[in-house]
C-alpha atoms as a PDB file:
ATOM      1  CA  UNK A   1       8.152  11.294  11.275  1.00  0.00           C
ATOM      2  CA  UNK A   2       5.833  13.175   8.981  1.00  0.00           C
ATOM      3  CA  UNK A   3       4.412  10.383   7.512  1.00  0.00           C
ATOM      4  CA  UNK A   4       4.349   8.587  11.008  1.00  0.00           C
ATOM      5  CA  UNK A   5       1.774  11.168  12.165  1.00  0.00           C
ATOM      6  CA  UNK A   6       0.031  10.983   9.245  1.00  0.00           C
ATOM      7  CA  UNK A   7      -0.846   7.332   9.662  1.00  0.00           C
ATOM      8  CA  UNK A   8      -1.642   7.726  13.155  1.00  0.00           C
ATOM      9  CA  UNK A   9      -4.363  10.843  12.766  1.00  0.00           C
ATOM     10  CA  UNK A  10      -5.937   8.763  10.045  1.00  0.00           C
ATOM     11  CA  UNK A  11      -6.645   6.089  12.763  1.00  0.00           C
ATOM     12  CA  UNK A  12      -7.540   8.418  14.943  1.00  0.00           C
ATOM     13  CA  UNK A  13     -10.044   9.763  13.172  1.00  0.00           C
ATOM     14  CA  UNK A  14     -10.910   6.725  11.919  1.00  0.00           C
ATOM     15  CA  UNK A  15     -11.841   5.207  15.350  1.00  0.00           C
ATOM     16  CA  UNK A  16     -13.504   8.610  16.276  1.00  0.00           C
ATOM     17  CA  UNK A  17     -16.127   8.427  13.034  1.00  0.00           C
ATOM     18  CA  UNK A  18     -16.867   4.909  13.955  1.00  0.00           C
ATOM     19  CA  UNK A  19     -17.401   5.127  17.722  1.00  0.00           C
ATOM     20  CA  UNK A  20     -20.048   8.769  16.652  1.00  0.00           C
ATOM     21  CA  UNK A  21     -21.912   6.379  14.604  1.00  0.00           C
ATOM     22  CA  UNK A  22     -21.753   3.771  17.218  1.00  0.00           C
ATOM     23  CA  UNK A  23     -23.447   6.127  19.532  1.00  0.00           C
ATOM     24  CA  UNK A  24     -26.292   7.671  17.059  1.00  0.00           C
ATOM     25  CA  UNK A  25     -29.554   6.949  18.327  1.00  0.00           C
ATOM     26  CA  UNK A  26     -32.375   5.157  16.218  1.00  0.00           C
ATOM     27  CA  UNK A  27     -35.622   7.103  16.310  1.00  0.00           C
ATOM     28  CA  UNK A  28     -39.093   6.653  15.544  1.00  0.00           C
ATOM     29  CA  UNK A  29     -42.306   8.601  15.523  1.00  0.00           C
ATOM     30  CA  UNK A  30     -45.398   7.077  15.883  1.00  0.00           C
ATOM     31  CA  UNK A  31     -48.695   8.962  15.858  1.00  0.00           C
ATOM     32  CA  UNK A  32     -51.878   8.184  18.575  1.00  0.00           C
ATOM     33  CA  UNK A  33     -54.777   9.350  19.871  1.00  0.00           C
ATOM     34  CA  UNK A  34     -56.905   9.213  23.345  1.00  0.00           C
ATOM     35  CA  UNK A  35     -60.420  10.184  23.838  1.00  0.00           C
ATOM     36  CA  UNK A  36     -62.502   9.308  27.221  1.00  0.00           C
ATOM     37  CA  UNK A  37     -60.094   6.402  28.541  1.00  0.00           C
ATOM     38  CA  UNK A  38     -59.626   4.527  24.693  1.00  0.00           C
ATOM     39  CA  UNK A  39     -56.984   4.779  22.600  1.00  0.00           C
ATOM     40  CA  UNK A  40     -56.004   4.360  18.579  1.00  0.00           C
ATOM     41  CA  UNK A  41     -53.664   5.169  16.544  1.00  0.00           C
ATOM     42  CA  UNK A  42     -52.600   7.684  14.083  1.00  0.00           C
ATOM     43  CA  UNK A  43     -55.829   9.527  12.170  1.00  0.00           C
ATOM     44  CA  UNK A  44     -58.774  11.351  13.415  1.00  0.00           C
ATOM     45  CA  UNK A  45     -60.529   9.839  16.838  1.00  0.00           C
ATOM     46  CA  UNK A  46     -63.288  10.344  19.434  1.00  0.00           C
ATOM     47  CA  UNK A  47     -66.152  13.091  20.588  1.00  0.00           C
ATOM     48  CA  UNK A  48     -65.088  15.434  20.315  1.00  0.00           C
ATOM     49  CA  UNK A  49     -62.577  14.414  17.741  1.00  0.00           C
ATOM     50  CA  UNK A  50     -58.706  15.114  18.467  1.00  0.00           C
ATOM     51  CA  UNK A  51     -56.383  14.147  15.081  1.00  0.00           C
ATOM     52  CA  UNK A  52     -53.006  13.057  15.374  1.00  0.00           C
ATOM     53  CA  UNK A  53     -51.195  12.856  11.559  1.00  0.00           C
ATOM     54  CA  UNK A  54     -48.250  12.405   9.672  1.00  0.00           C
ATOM     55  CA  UNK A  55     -48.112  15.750   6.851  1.00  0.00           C
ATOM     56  CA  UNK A  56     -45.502  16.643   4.369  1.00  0.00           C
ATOM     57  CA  UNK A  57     -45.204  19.738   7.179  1.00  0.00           C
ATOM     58  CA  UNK A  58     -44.771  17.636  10.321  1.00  0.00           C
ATOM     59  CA  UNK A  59     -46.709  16.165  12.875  1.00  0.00           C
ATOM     60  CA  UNK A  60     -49.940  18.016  12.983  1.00  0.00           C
ATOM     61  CA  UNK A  61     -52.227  17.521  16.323  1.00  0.00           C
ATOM     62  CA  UNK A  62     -55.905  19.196  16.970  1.00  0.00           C
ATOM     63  CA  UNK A  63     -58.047  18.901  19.733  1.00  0.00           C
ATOM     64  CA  UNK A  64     -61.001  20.501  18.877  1.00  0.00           C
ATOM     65  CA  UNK A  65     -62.827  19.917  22.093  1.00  0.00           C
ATOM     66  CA  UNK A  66     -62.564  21.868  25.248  1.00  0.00           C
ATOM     67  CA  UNK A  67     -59.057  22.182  26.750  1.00  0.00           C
ATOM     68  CA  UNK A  68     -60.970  20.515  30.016  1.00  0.00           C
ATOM     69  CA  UNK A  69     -62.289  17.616  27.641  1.00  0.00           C
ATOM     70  CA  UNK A  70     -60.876  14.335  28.327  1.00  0.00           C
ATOM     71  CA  UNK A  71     -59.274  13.599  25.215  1.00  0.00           C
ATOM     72  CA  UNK A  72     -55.459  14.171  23.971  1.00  0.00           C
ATOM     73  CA  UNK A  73     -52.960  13.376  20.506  1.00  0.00           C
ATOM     74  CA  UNK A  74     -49.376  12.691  20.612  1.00  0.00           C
ATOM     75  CA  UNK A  75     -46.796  10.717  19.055  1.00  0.00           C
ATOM     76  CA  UNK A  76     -44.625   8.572  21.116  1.00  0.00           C
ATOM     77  CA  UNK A  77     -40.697   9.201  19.957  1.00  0.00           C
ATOM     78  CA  UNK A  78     -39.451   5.428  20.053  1.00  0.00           C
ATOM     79  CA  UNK A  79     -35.387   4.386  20.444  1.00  0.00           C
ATOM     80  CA  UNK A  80     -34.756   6.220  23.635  1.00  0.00           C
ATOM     81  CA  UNK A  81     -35.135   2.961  26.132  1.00  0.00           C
ATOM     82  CA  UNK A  82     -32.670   3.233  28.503  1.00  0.00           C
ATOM     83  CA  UNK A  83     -30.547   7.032  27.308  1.00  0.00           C
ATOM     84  CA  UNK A  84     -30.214   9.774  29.943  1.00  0.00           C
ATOM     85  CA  UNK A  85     -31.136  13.251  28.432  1.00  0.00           C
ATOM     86  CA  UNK A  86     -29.047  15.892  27.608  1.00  0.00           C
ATOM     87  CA  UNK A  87     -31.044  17.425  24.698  1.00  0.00           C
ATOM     88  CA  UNK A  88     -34.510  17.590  23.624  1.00  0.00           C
ATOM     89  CA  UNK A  89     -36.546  19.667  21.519  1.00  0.00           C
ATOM     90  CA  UNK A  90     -38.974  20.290  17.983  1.00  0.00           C
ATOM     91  CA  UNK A  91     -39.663  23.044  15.597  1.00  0.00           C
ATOM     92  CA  UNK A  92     -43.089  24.819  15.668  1.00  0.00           C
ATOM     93  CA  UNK A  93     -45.170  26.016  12.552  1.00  0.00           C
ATOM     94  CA  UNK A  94     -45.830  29.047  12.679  1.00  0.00           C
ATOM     95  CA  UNK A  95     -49.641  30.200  13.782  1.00  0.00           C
ATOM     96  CA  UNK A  96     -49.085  26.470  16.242  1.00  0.00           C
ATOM     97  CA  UNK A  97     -50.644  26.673  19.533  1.00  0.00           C
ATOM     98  CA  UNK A  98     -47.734  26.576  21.655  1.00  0.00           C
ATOM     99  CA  UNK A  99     -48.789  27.501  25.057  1.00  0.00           C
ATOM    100  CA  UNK A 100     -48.987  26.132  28.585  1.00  0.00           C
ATOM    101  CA  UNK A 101     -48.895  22.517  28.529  1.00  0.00           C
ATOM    102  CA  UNK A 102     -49.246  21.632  25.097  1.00  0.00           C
ATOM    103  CA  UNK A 103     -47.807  20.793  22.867  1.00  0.00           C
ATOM    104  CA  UNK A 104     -44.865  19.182  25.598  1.00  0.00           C
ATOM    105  CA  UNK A 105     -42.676  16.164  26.468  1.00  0.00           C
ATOM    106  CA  UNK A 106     -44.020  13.489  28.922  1.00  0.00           C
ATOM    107  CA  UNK A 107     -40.323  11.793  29.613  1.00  0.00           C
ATOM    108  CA  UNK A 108     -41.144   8.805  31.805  1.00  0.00           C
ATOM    109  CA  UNK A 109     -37.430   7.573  33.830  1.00  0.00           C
ATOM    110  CA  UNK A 110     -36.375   4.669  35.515  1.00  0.00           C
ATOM    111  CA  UNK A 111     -37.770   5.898  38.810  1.00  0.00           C
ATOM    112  CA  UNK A 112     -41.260   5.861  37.081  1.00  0.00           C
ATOM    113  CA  UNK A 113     -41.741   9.360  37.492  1.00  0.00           C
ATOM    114  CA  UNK A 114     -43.282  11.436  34.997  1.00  0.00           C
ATOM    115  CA  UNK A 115     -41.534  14.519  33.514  1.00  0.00           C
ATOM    116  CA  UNK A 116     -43.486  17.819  31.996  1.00  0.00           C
ATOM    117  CA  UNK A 117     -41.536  19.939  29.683  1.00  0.00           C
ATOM    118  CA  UNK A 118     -43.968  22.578  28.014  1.00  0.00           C
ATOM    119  CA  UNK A 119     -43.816  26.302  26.792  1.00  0.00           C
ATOM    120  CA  UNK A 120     -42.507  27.875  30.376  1.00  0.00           C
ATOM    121  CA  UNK A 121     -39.359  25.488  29.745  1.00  0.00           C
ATOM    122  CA  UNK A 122     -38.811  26.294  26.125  1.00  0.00           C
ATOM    123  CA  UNK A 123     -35.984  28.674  24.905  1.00  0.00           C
ATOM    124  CA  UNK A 124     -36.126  29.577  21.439  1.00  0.00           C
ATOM    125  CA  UNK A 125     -33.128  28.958  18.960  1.00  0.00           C
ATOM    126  CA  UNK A 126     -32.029  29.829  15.831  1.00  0.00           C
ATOM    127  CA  UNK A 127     -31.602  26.673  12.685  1.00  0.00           C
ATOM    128  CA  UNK A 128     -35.140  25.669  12.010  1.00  0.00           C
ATOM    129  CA  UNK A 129     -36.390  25.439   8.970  1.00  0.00           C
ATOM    130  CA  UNK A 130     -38.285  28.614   7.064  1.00  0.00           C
ATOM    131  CA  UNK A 131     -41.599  29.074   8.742  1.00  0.00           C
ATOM    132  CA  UNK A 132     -40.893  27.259  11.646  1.00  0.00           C
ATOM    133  CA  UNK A 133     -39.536  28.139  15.649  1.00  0.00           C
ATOM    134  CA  UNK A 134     -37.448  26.211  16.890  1.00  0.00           C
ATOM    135  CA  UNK A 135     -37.097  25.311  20.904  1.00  0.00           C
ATOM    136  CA  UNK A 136     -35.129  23.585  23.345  1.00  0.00           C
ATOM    137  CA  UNK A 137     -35.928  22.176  26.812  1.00  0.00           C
ATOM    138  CA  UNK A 138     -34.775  22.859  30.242  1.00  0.00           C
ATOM    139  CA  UNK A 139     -34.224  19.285  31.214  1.00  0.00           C
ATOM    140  CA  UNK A 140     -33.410  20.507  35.232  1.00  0.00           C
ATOM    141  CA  UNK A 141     -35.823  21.275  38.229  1.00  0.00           C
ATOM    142  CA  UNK A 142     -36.499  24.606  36.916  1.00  0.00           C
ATOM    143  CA  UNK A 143     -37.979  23.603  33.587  1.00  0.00           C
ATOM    144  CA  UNK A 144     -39.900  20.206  34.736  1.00  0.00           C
ATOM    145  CA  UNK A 145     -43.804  21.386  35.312  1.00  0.00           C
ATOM    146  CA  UNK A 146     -44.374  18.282  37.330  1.00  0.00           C
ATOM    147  CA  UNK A 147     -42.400  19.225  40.171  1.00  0.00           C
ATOM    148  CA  UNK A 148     -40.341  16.168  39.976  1.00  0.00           C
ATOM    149  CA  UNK A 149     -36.987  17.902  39.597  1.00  0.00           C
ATOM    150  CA  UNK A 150     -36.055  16.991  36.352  1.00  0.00           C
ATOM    151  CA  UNK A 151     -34.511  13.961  34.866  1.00  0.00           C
ATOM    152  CA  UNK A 152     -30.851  14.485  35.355  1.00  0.00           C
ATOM    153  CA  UNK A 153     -29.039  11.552  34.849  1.00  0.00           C
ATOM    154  CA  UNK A 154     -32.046   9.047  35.266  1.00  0.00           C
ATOM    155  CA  UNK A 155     -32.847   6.642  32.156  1.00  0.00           C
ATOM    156  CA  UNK A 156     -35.259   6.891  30.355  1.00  0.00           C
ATOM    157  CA  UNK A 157     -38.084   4.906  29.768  1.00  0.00           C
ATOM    158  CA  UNK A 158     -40.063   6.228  27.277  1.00  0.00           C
ATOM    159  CA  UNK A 159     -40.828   9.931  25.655  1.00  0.00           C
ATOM    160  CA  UNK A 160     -44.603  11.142  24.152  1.00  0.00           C
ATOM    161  CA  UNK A 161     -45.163  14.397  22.634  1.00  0.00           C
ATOM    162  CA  UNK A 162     -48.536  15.293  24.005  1.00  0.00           C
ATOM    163  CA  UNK A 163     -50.996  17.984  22.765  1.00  0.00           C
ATOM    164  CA  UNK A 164     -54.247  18.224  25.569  1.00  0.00           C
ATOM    165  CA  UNK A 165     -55.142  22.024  24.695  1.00  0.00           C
ATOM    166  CA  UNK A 166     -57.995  22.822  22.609  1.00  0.00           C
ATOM    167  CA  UNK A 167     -56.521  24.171  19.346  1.00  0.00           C
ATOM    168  CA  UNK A 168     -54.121  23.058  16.522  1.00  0.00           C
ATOM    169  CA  UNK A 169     -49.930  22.696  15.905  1.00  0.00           C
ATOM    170  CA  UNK A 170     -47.520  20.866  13.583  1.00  0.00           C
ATOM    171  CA  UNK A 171     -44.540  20.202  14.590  1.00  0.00           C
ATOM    172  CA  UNK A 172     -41.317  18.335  13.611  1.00  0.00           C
ATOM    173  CA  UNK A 173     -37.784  18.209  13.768  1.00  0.00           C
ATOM    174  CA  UNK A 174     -37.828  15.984  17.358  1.00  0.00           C
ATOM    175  CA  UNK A 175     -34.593  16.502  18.866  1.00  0.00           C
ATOM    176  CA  UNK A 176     -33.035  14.075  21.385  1.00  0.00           C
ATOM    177  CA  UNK A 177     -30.014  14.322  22.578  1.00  0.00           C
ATOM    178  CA  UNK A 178     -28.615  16.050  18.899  1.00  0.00           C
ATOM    179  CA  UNK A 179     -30.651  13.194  16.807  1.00  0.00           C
ATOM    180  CA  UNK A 180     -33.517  14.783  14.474  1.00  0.00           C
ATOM    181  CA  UNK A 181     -36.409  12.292  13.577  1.00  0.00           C
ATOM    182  CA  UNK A 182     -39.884  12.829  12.022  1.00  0.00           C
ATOM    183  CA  UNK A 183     -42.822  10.764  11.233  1.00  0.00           C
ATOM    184  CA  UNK A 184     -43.424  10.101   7.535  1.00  0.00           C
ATOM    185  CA  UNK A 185     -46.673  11.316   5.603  1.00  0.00           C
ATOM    186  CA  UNK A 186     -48.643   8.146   4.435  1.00  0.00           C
ATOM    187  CA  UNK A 187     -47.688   8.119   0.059  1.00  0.00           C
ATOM    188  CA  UNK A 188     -51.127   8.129  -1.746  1.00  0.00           C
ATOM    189  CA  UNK A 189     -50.245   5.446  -5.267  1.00  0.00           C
ATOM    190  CA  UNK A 190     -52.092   4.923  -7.944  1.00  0.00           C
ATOM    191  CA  UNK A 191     -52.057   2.159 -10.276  1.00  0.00           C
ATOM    192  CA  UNK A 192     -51.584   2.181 -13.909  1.00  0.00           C
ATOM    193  CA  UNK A 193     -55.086   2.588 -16.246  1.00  0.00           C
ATOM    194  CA  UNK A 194     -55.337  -0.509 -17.758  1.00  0.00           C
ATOM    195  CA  UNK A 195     -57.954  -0.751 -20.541  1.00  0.00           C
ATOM    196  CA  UNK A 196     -60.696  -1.816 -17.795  1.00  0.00           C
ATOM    197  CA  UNK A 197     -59.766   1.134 -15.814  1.00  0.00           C
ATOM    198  CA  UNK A 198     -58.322  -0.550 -13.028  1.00  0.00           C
ATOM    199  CA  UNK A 199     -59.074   0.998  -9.569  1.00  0.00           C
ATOM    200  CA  UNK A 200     -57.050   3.543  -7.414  1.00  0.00           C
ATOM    201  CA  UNK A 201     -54.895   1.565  -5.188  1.00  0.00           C
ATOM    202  CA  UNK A 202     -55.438   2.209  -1.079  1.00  0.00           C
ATOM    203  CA  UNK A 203     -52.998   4.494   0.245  1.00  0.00           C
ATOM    204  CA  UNK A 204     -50.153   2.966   2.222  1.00  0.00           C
ATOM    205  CA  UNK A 205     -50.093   3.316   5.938  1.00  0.00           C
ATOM    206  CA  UNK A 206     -47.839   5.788   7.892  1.00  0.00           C
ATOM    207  CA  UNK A 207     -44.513   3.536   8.967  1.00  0.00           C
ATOM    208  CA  UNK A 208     -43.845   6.412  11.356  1.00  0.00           C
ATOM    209  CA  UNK A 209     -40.075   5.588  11.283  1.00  0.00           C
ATOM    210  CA  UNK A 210     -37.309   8.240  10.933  1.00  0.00           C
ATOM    211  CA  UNK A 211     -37.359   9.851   7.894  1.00  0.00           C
ATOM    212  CA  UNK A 212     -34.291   9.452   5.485  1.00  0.00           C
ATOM    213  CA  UNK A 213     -33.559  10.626   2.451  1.00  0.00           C
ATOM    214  CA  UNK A 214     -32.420   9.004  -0.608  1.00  0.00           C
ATOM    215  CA  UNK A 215     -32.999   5.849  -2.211  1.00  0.00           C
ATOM    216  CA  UNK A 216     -31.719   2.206  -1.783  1.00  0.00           C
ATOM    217  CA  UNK A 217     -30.342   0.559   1.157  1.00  0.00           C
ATOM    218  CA  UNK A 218     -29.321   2.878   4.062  1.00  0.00           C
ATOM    219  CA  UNK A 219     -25.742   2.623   4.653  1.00  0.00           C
ATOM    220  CA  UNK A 220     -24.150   3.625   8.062  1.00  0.00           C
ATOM    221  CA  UNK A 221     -22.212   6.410   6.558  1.00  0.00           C
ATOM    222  CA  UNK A 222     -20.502   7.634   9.752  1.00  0.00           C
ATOM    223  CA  UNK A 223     -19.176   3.268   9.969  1.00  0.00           C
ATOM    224  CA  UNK A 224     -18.084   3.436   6.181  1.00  0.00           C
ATOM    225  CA  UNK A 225     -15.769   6.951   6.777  1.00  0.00           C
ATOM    226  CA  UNK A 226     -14.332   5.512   9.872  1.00  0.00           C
ATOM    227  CA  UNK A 227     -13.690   2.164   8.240  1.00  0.00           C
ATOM    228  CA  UNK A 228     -11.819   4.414   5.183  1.00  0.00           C
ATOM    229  CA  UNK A 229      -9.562   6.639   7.695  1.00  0.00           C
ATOM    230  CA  UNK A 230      -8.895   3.176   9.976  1.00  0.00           C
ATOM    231  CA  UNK A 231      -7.524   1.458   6.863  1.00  0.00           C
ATOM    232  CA  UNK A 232      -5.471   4.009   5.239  1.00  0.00           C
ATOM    233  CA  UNK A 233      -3.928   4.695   8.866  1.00  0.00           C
ATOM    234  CA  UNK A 234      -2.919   1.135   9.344  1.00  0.00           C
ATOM    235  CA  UNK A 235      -1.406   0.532   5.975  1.00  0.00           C
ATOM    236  CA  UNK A 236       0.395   4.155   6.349  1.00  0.00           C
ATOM    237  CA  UNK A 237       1.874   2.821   9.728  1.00  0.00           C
ATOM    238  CA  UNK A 238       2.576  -0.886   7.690  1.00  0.00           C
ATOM    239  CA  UNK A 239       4.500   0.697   5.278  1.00  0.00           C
ATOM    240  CA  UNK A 240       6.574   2.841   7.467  1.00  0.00           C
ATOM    241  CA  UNK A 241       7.491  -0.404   9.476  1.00  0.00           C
ATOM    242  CA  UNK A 242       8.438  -2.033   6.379  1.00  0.00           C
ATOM    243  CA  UNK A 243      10.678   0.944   5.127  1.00  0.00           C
ATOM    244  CA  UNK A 244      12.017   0.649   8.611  1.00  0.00           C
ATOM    245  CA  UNK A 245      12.861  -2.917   8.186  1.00  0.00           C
END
């Protein structure tokens, strides 16, 4: 009986790994700017200039124009087509502007309304890294400054972190619904002097994918463990039958 129960927990926990990693989302971060009704990508852009870049400290976004200027940087958090929201959130530098409306989540949903979540909706936590403040969003009525009531349990169609207030923050650590991603800091390479002195070589442009660490191909841990505790249940449960037999 003992070893019975055994075999069956290790498929249970087996089929509960694999159907968590099933459910993990796939996030991206990808930088952009908007000045006077144009748009471009990650870097510095328009007059007054606003900056949206990938750092080794986060996502850092300046508007150094007037709050009232028509001009704003973001990122736009990619993978969440079609979710509903239970969780969302970032860590703030310290000395960020964090303040009224910006930085904040635009959450477009299904009904093509447009969702505000700034400052007045942000509740501090505990967990972030040193040097950093870490929030979460009231996702309801209360905490949406568009007046739309929230999304509830609409999909998504898309989420942008928007900064349109004149000043400066990095941030990082975007949360959505438990899933942490970050943009990634362009690498700067250089090439090996070669008797000619061979030139510096360009630096490689900002995938702004989720950031993950290691090396080599990225395995889906969570698929592997599940895969482990499945097998070893199975055979467990094999092996009694056989003894049975």
């Amino acid at each position: 009986m003992k070893r019975l129960l055994f075999a069956l927990t290790m498929a249970a926990l087996g089929l509960f790994a694999m159907t968590s990693a099933a459910f993990a989302l796939s996030l991206s971060v990808t930088p952009w700017t908007y000045s006077h009704g144009a748009s471009s990508g990650e870097g510095v852009f328009g007059t007054p200039p606003v900056t949206s870049k990938c750092t080794a400290a986060g996502l850092t976004l300046i508007k150094s124009g007037a709050t009232s200027d028509d001009s704003s940087a973001g990122a736009t958090i990619g993978g969440v087509s079609g979710i509903t929201l239970s969780d969302l959130g970032f860590d703030v530098l310290a000395g960020s502007h964090f303040s009224g409306g910006a930085p904040r989540f635009n959450v477009l949903t299904e009904d093509q309304q447009t969702h505000f979540f700034g400052f007045s909706a942000a509740t501090a936590q505990s967990g972030a890294p040193a040097g950093y403040q870490r929030y979460r969003f009231d996702l309801s009525a209360a905490g949406d400054g568009s007046g739309n009531g929230g999304t509830g349990d609409k999909k998504v169609l898309s989420i942008n972190v928007v900064f349109d207030e004149q000043g400066e923050a990095t941030v990082k650590n975007f949360d959505v619904n438990g899933t942490l991603a970050n943009c990634v800091a362009a690498v700067v390479t250089t090439q090996t002097p070669a008797p000619t002195a061979a030139a510096t070589a360009a630096p490689t442009a900002s995938t702004g994918q989720l950031a993950q660490t290691g090396g080599g191909a990225q395995f889906p841990i969570g698929m592997l463990l599940g895969s482990g505790f499945l097998l070893i249940g199975l055979a467990a449960i094999a092996v009694r039958r056989q003894r049975l037999n």
